[in-house]
N, C-alpha and C. Protein backbone atom coordinates (compact mmCIF):
# COMPACT_ATOMS: atom_id res chain seq x y z
N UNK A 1 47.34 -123.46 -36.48
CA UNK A 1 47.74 -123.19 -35.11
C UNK A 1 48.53 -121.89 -35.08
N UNK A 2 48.30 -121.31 -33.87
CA UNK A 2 49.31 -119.99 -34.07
C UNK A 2 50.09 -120.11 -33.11
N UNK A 3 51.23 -118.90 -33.24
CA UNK A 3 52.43 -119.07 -32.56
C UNK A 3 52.06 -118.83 -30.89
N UNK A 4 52.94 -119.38 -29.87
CA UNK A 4 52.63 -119.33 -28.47
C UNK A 4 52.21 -117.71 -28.31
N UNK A 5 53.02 -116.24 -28.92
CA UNK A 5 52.85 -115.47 -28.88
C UNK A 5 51.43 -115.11 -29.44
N UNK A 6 51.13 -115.42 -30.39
CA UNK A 6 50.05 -114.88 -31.11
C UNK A 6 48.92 -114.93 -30.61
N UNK A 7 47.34 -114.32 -30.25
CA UNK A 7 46.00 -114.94 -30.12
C UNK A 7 45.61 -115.58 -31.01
N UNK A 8 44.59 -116.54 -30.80
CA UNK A 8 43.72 -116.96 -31.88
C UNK A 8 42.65 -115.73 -31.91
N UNK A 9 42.52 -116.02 -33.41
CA UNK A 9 41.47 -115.22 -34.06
C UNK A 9 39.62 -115.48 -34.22
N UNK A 10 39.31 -114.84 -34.03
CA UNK A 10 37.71 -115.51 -34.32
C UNK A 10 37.69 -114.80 -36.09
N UNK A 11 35.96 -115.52 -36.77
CA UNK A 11 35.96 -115.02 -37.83
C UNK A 11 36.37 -113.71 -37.57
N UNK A 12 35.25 -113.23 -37.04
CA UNK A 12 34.96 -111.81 -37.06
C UNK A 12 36.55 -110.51 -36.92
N UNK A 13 37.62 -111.42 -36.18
CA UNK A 13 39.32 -110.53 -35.90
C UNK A 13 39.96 -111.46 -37.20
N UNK A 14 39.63 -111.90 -37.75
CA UNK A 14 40.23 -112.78 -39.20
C UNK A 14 39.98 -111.64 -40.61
N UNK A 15 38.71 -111.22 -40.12
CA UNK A 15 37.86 -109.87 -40.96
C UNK A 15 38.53 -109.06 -41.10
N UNK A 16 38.79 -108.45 -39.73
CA UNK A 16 39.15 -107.27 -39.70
C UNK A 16 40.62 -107.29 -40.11
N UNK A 17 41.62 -108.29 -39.70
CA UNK A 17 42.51 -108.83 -40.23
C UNK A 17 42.81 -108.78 -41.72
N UNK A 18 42.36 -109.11 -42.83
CA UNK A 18 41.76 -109.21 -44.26
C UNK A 18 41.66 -107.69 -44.84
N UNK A 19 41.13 -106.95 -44.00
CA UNK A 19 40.78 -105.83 -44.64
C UNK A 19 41.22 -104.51 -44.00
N UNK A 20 42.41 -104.55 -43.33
CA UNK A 20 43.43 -104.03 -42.77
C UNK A 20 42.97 -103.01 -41.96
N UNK A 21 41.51 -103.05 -40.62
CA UNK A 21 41.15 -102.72 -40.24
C UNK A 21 41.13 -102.96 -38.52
N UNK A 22 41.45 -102.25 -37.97
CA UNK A 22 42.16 -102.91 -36.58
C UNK A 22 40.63 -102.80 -35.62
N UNK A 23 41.25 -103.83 -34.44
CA UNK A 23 39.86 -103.45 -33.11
C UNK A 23 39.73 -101.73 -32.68
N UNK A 24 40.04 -101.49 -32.63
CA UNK A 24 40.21 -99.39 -32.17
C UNK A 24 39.36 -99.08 -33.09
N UNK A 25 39.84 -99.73 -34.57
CA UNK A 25 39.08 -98.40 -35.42
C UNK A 25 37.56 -99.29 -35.22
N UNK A 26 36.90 -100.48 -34.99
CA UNK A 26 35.79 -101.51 -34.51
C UNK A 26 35.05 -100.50 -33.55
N UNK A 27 36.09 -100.43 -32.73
CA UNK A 27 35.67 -99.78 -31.30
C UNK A 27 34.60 -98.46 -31.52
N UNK A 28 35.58 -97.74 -32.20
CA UNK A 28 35.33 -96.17 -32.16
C UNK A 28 33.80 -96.00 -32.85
N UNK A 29 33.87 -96.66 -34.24
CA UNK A 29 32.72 -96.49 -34.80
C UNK A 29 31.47 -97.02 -34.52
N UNK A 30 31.75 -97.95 -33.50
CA UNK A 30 30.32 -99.06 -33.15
C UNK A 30 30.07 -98.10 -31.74
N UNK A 31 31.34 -97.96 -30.97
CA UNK A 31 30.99 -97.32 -29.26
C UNK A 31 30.72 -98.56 -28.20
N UNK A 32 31.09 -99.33 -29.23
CA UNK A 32 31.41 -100.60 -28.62
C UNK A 32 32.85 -100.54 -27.37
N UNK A 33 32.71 -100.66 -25.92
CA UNK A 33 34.24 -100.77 -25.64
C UNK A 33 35.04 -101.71 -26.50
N UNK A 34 36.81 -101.32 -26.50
CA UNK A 34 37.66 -102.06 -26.74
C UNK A 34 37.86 -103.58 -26.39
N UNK A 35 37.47 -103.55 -24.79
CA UNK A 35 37.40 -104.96 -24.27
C UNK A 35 36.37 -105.80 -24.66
N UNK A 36 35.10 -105.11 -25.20
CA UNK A 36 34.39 -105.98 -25.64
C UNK A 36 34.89 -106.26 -27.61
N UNK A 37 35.24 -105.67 -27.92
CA UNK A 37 35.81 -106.17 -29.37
C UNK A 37 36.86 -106.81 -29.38
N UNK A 38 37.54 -106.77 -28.00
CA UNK A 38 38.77 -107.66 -28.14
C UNK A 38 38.45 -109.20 -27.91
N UNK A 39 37.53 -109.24 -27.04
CA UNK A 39 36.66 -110.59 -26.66
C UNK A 39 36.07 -111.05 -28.04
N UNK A 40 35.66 -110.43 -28.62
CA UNK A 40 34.78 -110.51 -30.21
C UNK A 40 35.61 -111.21 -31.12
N UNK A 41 36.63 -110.67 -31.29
CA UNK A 41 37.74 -110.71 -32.22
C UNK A 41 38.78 -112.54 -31.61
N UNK A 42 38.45 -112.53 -30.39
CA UNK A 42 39.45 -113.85 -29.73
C UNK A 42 38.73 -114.86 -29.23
N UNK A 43 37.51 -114.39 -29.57
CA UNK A 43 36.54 -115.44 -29.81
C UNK A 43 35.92 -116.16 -27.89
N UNK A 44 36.71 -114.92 -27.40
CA UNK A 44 36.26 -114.87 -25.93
C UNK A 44 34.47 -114.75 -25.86
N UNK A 45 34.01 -114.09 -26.55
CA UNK A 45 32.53 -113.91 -26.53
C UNK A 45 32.07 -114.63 -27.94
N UNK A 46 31.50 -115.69 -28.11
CA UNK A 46 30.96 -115.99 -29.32
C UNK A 46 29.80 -115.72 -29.99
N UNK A 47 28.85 -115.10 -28.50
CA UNK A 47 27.49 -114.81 -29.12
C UNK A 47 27.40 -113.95 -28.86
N UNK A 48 27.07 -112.42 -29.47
CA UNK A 48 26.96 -111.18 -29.09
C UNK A 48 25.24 -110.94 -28.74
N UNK A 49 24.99 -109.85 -28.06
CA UNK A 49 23.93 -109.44 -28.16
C UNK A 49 23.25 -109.01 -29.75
N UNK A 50 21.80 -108.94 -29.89
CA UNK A 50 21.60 -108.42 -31.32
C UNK A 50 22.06 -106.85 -31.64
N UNK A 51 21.63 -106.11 -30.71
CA UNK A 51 22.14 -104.92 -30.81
C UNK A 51 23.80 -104.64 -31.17
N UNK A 52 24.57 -105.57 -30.43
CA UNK A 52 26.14 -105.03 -30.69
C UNK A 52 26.21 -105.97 -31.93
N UNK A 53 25.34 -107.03 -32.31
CA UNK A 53 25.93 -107.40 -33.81
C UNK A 53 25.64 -106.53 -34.82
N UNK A 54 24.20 -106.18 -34.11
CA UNK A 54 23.57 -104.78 -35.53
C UNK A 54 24.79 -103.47 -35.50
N UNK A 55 25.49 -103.05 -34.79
CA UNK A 55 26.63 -102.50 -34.78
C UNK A 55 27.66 -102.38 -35.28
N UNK A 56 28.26 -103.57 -35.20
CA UNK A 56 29.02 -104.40 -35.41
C UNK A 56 29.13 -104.03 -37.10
N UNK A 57 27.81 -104.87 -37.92
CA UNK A 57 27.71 -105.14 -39.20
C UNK A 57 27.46 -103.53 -40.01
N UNK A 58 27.02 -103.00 -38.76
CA UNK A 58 26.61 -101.44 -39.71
C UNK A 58 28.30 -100.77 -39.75
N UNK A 59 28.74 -101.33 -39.00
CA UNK A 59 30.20 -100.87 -38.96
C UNK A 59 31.01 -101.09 -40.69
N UNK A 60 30.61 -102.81 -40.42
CA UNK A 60 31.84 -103.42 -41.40
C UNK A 60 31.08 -103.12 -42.89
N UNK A 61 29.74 -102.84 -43.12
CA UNK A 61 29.02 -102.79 -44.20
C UNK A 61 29.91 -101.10 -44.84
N UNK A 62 30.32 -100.60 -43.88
CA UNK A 62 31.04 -99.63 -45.08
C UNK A 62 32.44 -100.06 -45.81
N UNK A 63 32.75 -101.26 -45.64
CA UNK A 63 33.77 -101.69 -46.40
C UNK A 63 33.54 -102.61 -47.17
N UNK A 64 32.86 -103.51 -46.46
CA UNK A 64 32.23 -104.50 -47.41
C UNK A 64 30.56 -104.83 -46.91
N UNK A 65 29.75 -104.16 -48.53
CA UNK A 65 28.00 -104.02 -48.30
C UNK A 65 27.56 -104.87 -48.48
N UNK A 66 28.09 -106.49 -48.48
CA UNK A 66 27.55 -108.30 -48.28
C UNK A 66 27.61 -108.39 -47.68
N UNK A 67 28.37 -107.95 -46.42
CA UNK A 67 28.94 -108.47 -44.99
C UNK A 67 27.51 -108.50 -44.75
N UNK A 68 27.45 -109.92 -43.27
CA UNK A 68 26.38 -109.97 -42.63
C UNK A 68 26.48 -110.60 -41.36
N UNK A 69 25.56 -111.12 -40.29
CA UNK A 69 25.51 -111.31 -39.24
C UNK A 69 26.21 -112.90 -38.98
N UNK A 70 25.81 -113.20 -40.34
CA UNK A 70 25.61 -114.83 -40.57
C UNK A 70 27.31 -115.25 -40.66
N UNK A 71 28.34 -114.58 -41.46
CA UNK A 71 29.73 -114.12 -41.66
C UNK A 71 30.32 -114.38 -40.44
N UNK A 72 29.72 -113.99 -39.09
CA UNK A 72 30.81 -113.99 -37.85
C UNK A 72 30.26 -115.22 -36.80
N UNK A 73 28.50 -115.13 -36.72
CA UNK A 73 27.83 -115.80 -35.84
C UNK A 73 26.71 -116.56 -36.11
């Protein structure tokens, strides 16, 4: 459970969380808006389109090249 202050996390903001990579820097490289990675990350949107997951993963594959679609959704 998290604190009253805190959001909950989805996998995918648990990730980015882990690997000390914030929603902005998500944002910038996918061209994804912010509001939609913030939804991503809080688990406001659970199913993305294929395109913003193919994004998404081409994003996180430069940090980690296992990452996959299957990982968040």
């Amino acid at each position: 459970m998290y604190p009253s202050w805190q959001k909950e996390r989805s996998r995918l903001g648990k990730w980015l969380d882990l690997h000390g990579r914030s929603q902005e820097w998500l944002a910038e490289v996918t061209g994804i808006s912010n509001n939609s990675i913030s939804d991503l990350c809080s688990g406001v949107t659970s199913n993305p389109r294929s395109a913003t997951r193919a994004k998404i993963i081409k994003a996180l594959s430069q940090i980690d090249p296992d990452v996959s679609a299957s990982d968040f959704w």
